[in-house]
N, C-alpha and C. Protein backbone atom coordinates (compact mmCIF):
# COMPACT_ATOMS: atom_id res chain seq x y z
N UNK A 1 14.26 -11.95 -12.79
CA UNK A 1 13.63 -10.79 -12.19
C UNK A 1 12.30 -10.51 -12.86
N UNK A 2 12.52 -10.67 -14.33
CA UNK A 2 11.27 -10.29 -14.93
C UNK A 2 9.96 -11.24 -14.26
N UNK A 3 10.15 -12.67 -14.65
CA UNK A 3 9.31 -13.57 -13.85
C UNK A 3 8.38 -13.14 -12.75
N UNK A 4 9.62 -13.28 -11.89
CA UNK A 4 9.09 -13.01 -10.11
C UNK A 4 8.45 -11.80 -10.43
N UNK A 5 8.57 -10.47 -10.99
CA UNK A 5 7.33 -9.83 -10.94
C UNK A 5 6.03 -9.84 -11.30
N UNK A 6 6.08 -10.52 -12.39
CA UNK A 6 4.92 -10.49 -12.96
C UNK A 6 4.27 -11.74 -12.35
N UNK A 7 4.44 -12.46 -11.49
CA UNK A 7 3.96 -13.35 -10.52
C UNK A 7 3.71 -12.23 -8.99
N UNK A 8 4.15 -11.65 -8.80
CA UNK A 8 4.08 -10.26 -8.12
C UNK A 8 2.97 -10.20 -8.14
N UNK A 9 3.07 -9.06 -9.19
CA UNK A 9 2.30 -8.61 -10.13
C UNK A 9 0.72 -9.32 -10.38
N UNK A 10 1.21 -10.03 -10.69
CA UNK A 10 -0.59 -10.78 -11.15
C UNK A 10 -0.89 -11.69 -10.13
N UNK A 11 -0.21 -12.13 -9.19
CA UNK A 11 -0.79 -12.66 -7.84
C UNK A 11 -1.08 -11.58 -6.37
N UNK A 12 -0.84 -10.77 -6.44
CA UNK A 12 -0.88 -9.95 -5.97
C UNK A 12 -1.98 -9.26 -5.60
N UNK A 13 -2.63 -8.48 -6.91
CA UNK A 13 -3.88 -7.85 -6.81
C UNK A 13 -5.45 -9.15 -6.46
N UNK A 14 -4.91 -10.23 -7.02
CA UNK A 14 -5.65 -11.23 -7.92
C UNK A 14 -5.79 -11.99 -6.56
N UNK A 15 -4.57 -11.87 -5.45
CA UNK A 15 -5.12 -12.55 -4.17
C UNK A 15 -6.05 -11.51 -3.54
N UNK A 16 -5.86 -10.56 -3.52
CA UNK A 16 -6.43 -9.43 -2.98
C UNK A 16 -8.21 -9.23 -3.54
N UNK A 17 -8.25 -9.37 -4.58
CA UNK A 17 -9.81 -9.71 -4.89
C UNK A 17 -10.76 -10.95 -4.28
N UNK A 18 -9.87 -11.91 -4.59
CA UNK A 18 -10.77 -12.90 -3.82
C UNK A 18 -10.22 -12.86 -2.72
N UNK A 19 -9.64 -12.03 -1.68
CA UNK A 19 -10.31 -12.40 -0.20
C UNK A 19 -10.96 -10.95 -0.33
N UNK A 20 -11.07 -9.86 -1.10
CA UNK A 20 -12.24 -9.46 -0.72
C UNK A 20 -13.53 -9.81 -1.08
N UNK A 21 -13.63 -10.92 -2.07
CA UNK A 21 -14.96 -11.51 -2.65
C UNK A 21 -15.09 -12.52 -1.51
N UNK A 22 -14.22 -13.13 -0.69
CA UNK A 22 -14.10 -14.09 0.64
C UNK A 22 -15.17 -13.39 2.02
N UNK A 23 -14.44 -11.85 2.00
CA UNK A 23 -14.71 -11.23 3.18
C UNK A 23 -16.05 -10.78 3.15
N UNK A 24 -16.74 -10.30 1.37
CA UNK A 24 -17.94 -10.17 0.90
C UNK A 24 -18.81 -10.59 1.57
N UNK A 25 -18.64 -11.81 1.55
CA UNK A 25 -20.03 -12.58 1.98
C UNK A 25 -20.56 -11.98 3.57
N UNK A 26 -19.80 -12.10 4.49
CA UNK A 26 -20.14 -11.93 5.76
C UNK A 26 -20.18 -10.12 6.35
N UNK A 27 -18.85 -9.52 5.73
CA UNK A 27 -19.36 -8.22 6.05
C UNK A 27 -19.31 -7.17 4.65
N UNK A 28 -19.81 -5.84 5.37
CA UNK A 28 -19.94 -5.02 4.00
C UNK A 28 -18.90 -4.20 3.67
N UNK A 29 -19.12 -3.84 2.04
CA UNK A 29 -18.03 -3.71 1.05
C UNK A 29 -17.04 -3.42 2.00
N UNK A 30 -16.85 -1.96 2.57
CA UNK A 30 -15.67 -1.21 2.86
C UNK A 30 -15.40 -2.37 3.76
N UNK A 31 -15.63 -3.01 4.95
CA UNK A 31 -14.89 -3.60 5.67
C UNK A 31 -14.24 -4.86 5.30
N UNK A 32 -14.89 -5.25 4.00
CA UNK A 32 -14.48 -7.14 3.51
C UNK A 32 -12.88 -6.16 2.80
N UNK A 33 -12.83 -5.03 2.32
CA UNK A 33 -11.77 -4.36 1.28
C UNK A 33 -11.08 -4.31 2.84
N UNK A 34 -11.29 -3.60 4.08
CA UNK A 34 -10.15 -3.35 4.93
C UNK A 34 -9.76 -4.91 5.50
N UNK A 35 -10.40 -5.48 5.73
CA UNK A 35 -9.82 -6.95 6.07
C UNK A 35 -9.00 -7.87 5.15
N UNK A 36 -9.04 -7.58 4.00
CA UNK A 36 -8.39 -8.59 2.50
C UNK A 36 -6.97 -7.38 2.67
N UNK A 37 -6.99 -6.31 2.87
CA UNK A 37 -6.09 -5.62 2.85
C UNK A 37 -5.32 -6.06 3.67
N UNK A 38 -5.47 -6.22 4.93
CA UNK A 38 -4.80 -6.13 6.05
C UNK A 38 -4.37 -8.07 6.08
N UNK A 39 -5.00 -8.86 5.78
CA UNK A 39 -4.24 -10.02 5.79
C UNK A 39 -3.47 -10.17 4.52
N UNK A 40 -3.92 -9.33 3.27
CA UNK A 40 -2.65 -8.92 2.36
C UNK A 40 -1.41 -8.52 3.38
N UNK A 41 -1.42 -7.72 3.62
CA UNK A 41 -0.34 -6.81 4.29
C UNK A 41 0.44 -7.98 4.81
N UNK A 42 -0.16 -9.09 5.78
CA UNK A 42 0.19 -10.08 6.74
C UNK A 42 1.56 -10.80 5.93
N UNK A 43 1.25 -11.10 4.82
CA UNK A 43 2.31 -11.71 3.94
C UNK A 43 3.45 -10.59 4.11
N UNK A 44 3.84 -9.57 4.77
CA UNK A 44 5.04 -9.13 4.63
C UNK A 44 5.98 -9.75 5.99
N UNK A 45 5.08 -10.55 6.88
CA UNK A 45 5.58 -10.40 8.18
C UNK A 45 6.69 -11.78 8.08
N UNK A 46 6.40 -12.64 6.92
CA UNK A 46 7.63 -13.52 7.11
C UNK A 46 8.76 -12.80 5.94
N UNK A 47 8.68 -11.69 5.51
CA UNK A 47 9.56 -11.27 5.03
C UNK A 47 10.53 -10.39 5.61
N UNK A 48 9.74 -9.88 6.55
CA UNK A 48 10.69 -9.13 7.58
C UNK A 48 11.35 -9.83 8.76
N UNK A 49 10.73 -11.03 8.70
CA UNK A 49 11.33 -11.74 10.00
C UNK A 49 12.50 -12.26 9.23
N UNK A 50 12.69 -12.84 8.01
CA UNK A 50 13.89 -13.16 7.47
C UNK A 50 14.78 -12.22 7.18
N UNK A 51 14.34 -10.86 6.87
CA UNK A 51 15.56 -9.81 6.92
C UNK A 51 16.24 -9.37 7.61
N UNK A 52 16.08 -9.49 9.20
CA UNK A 52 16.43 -9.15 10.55
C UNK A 52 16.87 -10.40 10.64
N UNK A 53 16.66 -11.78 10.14
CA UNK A 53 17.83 -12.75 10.38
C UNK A 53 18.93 -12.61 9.58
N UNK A 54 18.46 -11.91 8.88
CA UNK A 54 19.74 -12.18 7.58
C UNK A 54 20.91 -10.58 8.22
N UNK A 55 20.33 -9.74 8.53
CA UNK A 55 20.66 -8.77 8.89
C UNK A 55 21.72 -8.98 9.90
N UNK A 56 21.55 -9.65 11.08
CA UNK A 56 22.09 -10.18 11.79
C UNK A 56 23.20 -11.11 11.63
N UNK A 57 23.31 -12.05 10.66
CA UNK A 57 24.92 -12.62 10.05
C UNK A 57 25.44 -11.97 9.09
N UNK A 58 24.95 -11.06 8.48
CA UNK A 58 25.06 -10.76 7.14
C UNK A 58 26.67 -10.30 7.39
N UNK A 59 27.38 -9.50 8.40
CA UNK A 59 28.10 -8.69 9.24
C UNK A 59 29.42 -9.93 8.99
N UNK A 60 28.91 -11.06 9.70
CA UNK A 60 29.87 -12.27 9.87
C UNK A 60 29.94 -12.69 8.33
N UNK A 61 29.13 -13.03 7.82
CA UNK A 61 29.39 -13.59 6.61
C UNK A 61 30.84 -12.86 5.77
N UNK A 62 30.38 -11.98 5.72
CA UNK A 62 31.23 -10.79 4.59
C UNK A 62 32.05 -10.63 5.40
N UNK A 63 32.64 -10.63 6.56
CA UNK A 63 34.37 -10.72 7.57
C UNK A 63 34.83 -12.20 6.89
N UNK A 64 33.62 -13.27 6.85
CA UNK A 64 34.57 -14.46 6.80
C UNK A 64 34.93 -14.56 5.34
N UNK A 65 33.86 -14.19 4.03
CA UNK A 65 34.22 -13.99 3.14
C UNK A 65 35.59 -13.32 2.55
N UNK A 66 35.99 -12.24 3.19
CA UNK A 66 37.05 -11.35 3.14
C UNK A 66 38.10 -11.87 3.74
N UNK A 67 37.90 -12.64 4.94
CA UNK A 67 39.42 -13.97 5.08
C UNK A 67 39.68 -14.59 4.04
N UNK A 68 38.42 -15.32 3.42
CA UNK A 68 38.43 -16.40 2.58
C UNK A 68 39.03 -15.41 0.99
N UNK A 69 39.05 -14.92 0.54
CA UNK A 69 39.29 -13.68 -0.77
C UNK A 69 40.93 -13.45 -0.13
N UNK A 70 41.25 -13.18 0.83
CA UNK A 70 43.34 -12.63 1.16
C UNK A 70 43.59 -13.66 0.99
N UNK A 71 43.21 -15.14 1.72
CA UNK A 71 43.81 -16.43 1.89
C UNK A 71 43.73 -17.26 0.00
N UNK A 72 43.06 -16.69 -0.36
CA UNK A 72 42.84 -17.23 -2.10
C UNK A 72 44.00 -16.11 -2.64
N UNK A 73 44.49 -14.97 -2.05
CA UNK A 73 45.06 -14.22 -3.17
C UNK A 73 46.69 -14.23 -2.54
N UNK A 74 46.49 -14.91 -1.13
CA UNK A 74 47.95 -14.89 -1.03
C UNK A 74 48.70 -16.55 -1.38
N UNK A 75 47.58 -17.31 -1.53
CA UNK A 75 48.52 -18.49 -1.76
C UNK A 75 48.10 -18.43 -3.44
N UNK A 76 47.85 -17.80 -4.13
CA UNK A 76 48.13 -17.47 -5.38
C UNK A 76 49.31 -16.94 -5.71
C-alpha cells in the first residue's frame, strides 16, 4: 500500500506538470492548466469501467464462494 501511493503520489502531480508544460506551448497558461487537468481526470475512466464490471459479478462470486465455504465445512 505504502508503494502504490507514493507512485500515486509522485506520478501524479509530476504527470500533471508536464502536460501542462505540453499544453504550454500552444495555448495560454489557464487553458494548457484546464486541458492537463481534464486529460488527468481521463485516467479515471478505465477505472470506473472496471468497477461496474467488477460490480456486476462481484454478487455471483461471493454466492459461489459461500457454496464453496458449507461444502469445505460439511465434508470436514
Amino acid at each position: 500500500f505504502f508503494i502504490l501511493n507514493m507512485i500515486a503520489l509522485g506520478g501524479g502531480p509530476s504527470f500533471t506538470g508536464w502536460m501542462i508544460d505540453v499544453f504550454n506551448k500552444n495555448y495560454e497558461e489557464v487553458e494548457s492548466i484546464r486541458y492537463a487537468m481534464t486529460v488527468t481526470s481521463l485516467m479515471f475512466i478505465p477505472s470506473v469501467i472496471s468497477f461496474l464490471i467488477v460490480a456486476r459479478k462481484l454478487r455471483k462470486d461471493w454466492a459461489e464462494a459461500e457454496r464453496n465455504n458449507l461444502n469445505l465445512a460439511q465434508n470436514n
